[in-house]
C-alpha atoms as a PDB file:
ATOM      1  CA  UNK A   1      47.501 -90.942 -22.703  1.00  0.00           C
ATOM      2  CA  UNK A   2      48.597 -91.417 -19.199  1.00  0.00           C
ATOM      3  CA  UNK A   3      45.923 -90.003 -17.543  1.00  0.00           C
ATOM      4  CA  UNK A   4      44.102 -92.264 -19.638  1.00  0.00           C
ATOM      5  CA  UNK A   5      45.791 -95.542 -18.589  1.00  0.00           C
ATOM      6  CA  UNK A   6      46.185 -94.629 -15.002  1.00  0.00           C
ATOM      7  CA  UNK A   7      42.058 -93.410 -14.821  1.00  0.00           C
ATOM      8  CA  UNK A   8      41.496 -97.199 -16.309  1.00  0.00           C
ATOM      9  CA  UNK A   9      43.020 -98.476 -13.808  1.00  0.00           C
ATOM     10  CA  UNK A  10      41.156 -96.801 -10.714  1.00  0.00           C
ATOM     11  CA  UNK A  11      43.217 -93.633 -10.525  1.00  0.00           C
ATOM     12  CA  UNK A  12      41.913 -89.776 -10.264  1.00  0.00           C
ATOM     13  CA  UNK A  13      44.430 -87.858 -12.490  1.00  0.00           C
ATOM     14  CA  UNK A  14      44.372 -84.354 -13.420  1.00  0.00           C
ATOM     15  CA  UNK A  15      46.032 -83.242 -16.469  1.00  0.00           C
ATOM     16  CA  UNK A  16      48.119 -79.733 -16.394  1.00  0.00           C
ATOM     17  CA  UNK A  17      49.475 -78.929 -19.757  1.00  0.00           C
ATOM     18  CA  UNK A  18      52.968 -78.509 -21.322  1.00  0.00           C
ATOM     19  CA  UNK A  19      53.269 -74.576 -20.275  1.00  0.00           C
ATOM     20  CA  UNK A  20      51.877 -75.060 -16.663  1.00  0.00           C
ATOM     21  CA  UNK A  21      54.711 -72.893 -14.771  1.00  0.00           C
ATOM     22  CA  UNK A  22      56.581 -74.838 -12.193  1.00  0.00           C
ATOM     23  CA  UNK A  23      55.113 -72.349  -9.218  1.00  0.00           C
ATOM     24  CA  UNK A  24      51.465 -73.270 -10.522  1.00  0.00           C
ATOM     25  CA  UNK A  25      52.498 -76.556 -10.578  1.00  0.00           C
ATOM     26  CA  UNK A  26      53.639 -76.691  -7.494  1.00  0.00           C
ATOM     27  CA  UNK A  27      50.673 -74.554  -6.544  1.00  0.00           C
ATOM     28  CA  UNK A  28      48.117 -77.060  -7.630  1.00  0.00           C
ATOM     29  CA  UNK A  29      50.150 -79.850  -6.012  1.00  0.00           C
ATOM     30  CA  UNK A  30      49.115 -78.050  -2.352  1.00  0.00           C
ATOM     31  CA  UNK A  31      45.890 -78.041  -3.339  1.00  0.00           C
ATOM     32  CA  UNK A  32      45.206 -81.267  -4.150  1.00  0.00           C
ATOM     33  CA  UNK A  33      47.380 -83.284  -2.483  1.00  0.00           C
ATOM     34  CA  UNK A  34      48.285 -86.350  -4.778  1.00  0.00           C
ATOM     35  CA  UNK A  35      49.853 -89.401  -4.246  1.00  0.00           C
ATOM     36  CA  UNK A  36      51.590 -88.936  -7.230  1.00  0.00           C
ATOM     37  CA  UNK A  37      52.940 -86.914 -10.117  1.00  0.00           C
ATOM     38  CA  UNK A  38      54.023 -87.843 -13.716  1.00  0.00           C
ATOM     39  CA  UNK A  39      56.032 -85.719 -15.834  1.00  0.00           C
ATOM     40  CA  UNK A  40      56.478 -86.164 -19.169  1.00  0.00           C
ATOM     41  CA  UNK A  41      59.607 -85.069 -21.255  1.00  0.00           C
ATOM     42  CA  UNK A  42      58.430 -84.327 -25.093  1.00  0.00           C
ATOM     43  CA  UNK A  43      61.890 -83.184 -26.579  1.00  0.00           C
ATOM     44  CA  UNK A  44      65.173 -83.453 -24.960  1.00  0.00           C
ATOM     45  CA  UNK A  45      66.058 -80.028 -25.423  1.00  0.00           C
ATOM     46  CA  UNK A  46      63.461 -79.494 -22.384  1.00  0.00           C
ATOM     47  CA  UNK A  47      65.530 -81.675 -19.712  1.00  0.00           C
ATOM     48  CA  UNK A  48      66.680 -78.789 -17.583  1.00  0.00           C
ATOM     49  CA  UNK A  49      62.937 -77.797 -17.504  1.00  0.00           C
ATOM     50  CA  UNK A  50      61.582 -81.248 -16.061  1.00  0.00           C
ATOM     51  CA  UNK A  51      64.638 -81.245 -13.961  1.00  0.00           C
ATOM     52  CA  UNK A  52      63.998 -78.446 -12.568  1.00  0.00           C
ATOM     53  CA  UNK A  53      60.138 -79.464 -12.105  1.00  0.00           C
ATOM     54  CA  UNK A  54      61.703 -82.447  -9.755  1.00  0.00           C
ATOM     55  CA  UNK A  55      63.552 -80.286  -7.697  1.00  0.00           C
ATOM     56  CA  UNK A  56      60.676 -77.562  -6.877  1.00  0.00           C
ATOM     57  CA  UNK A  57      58.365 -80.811  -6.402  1.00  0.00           C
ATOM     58  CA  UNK A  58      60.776 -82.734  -4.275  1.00  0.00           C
ATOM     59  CA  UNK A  59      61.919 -79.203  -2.416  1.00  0.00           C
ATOM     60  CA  UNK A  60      57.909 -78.492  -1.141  1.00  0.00           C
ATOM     61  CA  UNK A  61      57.170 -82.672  -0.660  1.00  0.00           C
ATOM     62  CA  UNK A  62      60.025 -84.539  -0.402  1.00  0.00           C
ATOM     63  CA  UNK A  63      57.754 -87.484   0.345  1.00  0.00           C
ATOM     64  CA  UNK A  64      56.174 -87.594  -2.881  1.00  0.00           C
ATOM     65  CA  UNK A  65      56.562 -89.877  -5.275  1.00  0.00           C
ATOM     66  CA  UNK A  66      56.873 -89.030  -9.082  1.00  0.00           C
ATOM     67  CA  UNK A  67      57.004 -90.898 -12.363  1.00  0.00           C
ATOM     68  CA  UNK A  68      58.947 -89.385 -15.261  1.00  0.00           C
ATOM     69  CA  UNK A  69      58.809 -90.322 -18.981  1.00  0.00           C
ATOM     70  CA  UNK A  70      58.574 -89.509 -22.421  1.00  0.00           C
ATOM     71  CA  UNK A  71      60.429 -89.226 -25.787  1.00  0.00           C
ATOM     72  CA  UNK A  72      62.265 -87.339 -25.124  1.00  0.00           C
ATOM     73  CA  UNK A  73      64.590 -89.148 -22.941  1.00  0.00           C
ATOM     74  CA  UNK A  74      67.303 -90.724 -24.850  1.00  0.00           C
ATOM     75  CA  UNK A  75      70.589 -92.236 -23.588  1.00  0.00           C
ATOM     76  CA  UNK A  76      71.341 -91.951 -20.056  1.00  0.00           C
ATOM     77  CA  UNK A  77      69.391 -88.908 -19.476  1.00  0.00           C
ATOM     78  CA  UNK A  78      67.937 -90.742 -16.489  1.00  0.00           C
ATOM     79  CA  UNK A  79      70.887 -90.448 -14.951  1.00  0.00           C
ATOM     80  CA  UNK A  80      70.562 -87.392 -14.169  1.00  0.00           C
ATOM     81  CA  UNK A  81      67.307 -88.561 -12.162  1.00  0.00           C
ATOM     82  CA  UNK A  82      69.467 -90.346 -10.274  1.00  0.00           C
ATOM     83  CA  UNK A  83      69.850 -87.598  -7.632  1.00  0.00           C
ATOM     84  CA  UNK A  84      66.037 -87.244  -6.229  1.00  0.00           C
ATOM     85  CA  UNK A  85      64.788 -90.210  -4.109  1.00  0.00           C
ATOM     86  CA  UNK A  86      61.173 -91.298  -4.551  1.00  0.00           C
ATOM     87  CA  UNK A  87      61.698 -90.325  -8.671  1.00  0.00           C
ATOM     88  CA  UNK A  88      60.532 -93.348 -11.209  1.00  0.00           C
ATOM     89  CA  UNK A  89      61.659 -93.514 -15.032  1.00  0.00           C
ATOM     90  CA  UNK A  90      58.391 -95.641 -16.756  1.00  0.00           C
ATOM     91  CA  UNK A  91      60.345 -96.406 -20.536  1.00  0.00           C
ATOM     92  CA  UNK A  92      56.857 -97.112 -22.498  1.00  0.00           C
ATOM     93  CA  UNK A  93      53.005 -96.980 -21.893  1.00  0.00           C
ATOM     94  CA  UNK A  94      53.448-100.800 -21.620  1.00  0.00           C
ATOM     95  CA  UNK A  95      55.386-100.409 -18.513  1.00  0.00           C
ATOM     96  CA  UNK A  96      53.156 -97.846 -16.959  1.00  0.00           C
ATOM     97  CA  UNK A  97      50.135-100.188 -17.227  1.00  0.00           C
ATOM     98  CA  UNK A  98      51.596-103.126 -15.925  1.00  0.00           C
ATOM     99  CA  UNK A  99      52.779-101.168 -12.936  1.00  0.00           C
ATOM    100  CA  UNK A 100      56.025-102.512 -12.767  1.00  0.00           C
ATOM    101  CA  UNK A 101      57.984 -99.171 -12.535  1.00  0.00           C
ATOM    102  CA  UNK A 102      57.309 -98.797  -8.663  1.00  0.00           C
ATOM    103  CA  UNK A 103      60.316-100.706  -7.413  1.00  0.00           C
ATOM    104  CA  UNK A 104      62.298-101.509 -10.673  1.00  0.00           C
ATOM    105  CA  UNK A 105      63.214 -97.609 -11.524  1.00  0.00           C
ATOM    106  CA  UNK A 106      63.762 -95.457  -8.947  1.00  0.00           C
ATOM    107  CA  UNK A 107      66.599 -93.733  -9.224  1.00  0.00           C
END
């Protein structure tokens, strides 16, 4: 759904799935060269995965900027985002499409 919004509104996005591993990830990331990367957090229980994801993304291109979202944040989990610069929390699709998240959310 993302992909989706972002590709309506004049964005190329390619679309990795849940099980991508992070060195594949960060793999494809080289190859392309984005200006950009979302991650989306389904379940809580998966946190340490997606924060994990950050730090191998931010470790190879500290420069790059990447949204984060999803259910499966809950409470202060974004918090815990709080530690990467250049990291944005987007709390609903509505958000996302009216672009508001680059300066109000970084963490």
């Amino acid at each position: 759904m993302v992909a989706d919004i972002l590709e309506m509104n004049g964005w190329d996005s390619y679309f990795l799935g849940a099980n991508t591993p992070i060195d594949e990830m960060v793999e494809f990331i080289h190859e392309i060269e984005p200006d950009m990367v979302g991650l989306s957090l389904g379940i809580e229980f998966n946190l340490p995965h997606l924060i994990q994801a950050v730090k191998s993304i931010r470790e190879n291109f500290p420069e790059l900027d990447i949204i984060v979202g999803g259910q499966g944040f809950r409470g202060d989990q974004t918090a815990l985002l709080k530690e990467f610069k250049k990291v944005y929390y987007i709390s609903s699709i509505d958000e996302l499409e009216a672009e508001t998240w680059s300066h109000a959310n970084e963490y």
